[in-house]
N, C-alpha and C. Protein backbone atom coordinates (compact mmCIF):
# COMPACT_ATOMS: atom_id res chain seq x y z
N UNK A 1 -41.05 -0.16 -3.09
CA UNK A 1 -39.78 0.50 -2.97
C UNK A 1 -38.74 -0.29 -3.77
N UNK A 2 -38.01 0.02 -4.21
CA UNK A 2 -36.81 0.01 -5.55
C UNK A 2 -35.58 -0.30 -4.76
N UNK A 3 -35.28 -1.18 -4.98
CA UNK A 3 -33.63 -1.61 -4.13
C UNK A 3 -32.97 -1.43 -4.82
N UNK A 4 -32.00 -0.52 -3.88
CA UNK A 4 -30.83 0.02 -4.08
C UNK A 4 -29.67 -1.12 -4.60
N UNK A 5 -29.35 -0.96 -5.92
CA UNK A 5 -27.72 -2.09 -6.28
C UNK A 5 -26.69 -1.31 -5.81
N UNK A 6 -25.72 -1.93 -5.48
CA UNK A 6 -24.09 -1.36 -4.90
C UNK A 6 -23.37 -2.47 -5.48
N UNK A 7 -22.16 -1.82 -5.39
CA UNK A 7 -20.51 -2.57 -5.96
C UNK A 7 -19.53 -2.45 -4.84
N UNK A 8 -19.16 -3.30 -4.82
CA UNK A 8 -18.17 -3.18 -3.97
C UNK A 8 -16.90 -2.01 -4.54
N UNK A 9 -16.38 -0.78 -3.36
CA UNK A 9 -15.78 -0.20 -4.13
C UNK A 9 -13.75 -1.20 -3.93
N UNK A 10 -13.33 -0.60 -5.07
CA UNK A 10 -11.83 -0.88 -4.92
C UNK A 10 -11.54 -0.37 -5.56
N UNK A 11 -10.04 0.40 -4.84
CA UNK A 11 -9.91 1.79 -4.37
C UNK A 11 -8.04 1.86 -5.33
N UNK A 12 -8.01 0.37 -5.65
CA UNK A 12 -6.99 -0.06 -6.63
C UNK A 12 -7.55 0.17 -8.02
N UNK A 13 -8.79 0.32 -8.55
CA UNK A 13 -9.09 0.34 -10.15
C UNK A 13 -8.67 1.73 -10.14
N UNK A 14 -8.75 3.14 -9.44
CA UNK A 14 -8.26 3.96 -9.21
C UNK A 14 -7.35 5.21 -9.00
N UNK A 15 -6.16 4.07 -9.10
CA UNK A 15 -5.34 4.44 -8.68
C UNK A 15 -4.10 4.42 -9.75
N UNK A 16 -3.89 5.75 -10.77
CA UNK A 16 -3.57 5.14 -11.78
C UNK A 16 -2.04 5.98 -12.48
N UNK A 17 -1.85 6.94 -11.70
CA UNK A 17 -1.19 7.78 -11.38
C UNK A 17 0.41 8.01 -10.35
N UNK A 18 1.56 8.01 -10.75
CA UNK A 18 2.40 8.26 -9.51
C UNK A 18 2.14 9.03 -8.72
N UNK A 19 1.81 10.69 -9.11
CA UNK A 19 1.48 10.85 -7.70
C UNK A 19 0.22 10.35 -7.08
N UNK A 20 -1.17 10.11 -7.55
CA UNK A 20 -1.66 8.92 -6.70
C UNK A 20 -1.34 8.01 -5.53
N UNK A 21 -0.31 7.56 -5.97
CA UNK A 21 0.52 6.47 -5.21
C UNK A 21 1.19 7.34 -4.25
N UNK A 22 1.64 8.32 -4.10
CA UNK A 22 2.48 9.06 -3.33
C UNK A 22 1.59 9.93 -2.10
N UNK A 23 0.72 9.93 -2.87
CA UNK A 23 -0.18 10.83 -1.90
C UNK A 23 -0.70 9.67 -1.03
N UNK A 24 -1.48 8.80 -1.59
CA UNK A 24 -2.36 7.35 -0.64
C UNK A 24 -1.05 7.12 0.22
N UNK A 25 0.20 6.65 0.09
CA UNK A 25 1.10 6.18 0.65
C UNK A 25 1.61 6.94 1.82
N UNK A 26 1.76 8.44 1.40
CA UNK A 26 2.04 9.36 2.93
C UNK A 26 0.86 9.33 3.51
N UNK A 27 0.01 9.41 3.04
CA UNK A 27 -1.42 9.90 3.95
C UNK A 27 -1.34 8.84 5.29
N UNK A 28 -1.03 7.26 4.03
CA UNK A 28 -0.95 6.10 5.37
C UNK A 28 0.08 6.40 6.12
N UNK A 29 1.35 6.87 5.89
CA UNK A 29 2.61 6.79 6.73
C UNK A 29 2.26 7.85 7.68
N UNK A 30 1.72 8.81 7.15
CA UNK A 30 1.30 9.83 8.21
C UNK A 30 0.62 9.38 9.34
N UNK A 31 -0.78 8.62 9.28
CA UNK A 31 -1.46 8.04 10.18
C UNK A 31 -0.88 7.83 10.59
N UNK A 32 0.59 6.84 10.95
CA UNK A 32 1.13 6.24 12.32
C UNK A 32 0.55 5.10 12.23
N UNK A 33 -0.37 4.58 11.62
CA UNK A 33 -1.44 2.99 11.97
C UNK A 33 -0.79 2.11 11.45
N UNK A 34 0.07 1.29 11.90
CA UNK A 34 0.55 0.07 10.78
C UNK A 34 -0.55 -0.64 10.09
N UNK A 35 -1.78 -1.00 10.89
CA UNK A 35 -2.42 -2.31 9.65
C UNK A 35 -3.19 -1.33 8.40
N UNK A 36 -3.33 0.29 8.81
CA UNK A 36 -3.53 0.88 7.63
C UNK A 36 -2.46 1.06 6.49
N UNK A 37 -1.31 1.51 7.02
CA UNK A 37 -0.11 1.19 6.14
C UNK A 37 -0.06 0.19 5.22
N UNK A 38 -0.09 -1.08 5.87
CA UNK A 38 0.08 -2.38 5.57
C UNK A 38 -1.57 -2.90 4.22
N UNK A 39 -2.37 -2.08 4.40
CA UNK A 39 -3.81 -2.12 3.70
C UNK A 39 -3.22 -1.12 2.61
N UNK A 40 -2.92 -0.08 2.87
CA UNK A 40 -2.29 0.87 1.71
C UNK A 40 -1.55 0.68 0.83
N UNK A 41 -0.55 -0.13 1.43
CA UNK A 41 0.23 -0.62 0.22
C UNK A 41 -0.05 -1.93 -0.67
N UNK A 42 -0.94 -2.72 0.07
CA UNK A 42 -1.87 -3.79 -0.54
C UNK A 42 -2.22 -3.45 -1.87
N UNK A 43 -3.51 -2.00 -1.57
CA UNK A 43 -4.06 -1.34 -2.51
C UNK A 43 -3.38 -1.05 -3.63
N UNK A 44 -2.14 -0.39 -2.92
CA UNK A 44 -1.38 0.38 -3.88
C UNK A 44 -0.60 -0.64 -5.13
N UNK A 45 -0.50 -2.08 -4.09
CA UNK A 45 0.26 -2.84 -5.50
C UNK A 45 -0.54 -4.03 -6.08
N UNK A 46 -1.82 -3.87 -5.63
CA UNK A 46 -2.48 -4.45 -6.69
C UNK A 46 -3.35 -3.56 -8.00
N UNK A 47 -3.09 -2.24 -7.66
CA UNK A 47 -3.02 -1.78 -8.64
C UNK A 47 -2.25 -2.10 -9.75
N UNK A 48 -0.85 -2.05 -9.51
CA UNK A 48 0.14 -2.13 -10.15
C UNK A 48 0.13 -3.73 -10.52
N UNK A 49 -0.35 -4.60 -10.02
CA UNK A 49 -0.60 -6.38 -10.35
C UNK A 49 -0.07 -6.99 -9.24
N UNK A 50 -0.67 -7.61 -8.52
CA UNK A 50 0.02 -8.42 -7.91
C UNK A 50 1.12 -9.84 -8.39
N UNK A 51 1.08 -10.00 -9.04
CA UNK A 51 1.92 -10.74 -10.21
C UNK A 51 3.27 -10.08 -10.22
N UNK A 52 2.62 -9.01 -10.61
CA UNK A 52 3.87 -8.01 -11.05
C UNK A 52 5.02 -7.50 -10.20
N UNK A 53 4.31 -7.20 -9.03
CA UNK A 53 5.17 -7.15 -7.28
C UNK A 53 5.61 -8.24 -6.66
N UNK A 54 5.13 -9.65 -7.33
CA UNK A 54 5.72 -11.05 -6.87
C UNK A 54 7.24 -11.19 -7.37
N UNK A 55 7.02 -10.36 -9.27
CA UNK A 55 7.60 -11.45 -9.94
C UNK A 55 9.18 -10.55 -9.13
N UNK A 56 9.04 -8.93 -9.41
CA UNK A 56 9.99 -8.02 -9.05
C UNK A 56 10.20 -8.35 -7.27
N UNK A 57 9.80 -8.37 -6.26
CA UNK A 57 10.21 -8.71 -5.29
C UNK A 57 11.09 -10.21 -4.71
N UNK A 58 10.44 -11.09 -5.45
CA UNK A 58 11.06 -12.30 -5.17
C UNK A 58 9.89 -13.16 -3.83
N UNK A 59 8.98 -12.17 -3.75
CA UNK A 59 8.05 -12.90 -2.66
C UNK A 59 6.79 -13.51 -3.22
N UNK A 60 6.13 -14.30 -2.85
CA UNK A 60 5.60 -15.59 -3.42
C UNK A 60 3.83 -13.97 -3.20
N UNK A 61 3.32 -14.19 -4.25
CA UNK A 61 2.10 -13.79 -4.56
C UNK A 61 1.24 -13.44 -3.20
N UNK A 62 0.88 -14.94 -2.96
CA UNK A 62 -0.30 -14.91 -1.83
C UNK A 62 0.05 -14.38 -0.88
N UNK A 63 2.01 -14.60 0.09
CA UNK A 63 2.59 -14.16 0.61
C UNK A 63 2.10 -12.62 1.11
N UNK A 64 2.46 -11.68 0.17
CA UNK A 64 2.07 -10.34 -0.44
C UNK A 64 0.60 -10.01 0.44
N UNK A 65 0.10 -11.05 -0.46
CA UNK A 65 -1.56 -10.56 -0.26
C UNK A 65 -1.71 -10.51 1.17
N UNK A 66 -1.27 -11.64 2.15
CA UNK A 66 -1.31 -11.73 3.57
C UNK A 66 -0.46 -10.37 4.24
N UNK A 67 0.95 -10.17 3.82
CA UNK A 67 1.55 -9.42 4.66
C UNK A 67 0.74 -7.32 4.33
N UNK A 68 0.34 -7.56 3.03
CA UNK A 68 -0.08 -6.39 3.06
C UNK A 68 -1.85 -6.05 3.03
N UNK A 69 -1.95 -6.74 4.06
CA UNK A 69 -3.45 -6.60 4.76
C UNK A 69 -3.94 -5.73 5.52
N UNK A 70 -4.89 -5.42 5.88
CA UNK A 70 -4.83 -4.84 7.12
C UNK A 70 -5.01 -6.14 8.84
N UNK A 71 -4.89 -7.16 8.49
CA UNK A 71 -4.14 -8.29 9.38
C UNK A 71 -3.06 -8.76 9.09
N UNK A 72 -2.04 -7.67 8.30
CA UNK A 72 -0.73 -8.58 7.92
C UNK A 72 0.15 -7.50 8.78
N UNK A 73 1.42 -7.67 8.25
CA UNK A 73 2.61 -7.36 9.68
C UNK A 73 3.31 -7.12 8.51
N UNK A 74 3.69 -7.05 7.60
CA UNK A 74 5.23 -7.02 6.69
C UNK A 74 6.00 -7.05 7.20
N UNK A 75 7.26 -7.65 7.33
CA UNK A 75 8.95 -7.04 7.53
C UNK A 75 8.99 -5.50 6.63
N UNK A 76 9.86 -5.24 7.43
CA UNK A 76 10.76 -4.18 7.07
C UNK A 76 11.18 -5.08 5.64
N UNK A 77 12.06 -5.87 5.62
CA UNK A 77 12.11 -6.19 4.41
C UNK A 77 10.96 -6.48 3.49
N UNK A 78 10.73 -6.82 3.31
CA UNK A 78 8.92 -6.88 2.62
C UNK A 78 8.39 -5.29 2.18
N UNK A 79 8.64 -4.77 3.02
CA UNK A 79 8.32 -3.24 2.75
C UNK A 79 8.93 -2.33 1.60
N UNK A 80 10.14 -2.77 1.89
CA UNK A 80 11.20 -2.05 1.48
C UNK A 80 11.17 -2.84 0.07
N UNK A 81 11.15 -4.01 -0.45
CA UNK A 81 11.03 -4.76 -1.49
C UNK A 81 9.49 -3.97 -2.38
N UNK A 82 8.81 -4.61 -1.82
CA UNK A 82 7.60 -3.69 -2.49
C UNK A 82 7.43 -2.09 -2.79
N UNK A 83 7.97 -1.53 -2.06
CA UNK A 83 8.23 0.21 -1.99
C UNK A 83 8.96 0.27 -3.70
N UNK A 84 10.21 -0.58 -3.33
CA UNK A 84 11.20 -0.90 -4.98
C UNK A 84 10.91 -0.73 -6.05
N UNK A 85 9.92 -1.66 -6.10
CA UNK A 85 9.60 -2.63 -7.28
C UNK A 85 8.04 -1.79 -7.22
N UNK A 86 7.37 -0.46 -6.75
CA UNK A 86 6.80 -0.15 -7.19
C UNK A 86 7.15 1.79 -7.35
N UNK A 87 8.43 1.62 -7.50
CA UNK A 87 9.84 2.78 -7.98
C UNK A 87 9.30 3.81 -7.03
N UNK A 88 9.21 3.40 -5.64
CA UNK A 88 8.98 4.41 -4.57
C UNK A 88 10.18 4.18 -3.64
N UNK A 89 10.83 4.90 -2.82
CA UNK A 89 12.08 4.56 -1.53
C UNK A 89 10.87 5.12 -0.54
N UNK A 90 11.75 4.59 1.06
CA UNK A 90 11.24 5.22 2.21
C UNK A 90 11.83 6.11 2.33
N UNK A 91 11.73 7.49 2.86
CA UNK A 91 12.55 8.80 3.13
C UNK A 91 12.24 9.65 4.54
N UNK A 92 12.94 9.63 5.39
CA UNK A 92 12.51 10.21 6.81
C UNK A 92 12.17 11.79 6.45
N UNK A 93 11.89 13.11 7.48
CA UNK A 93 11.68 14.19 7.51
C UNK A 93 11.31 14.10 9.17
N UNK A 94 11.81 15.40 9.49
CA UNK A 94 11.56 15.79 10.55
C UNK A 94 10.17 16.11 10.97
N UNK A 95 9.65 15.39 12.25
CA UNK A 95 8.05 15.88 12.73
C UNK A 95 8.03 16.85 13.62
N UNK A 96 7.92 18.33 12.81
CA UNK A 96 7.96 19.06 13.42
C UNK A 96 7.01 19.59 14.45
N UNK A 97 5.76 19.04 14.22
CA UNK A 97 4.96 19.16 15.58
C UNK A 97 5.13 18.56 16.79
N UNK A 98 6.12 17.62 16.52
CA UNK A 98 7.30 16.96 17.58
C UNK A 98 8.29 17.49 18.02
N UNK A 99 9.28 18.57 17.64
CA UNK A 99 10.22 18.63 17.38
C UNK A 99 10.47 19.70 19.03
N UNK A 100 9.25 20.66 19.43
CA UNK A 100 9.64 21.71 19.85
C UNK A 100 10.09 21.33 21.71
């Protein structure tokens, strides 16, 4: 029998597109899950370089890598910095399956 090779997938080589980014990003906000959130936007800005979200945020690299884990926590600030600097805002809407 012939063994099967695999790659690890990452889900950042991918991702290459704004709306890309817009869609992965609500899908997570939708969930409600913070450490998926917090994994989503990981994804989402090492697409974009992690370098690149250091140099524009002002937060130290590795920093990054920890808070946007799925064991990391971000601040609100942290969030909101990275959201920036990868030319996305946060924007509320009404949950209307909530609403009635």
């Amino acid at each position: 029998m012939t063994q099967l090779a695999t790659t690890p997938f990452d889900a950042a080589k991918y991702i290459t597109e704004p709306a890309d980014v817009v869609d992965f990003l609500n899908d997570a906000f939708d969930s409600g899950h913070a450490p998926y959130i917090a994994k989503v936007l990981g994804i989402v800005a090492r697409s974009e370089g992690m370098s690149k979200i250091a140099d524009k945020t002002g937060v130290n690299r590795q920093a990054l890598y920890t808070a946007l884990s799925e064991q990391g926590n971000p601040t609100l600030e942290t969030l909101l910095k990275v959201l920036s600097a990868l030319g996305m805002k946060l924007k509320c809407e009404p949950d209307l399956a909530k609403a009635a």
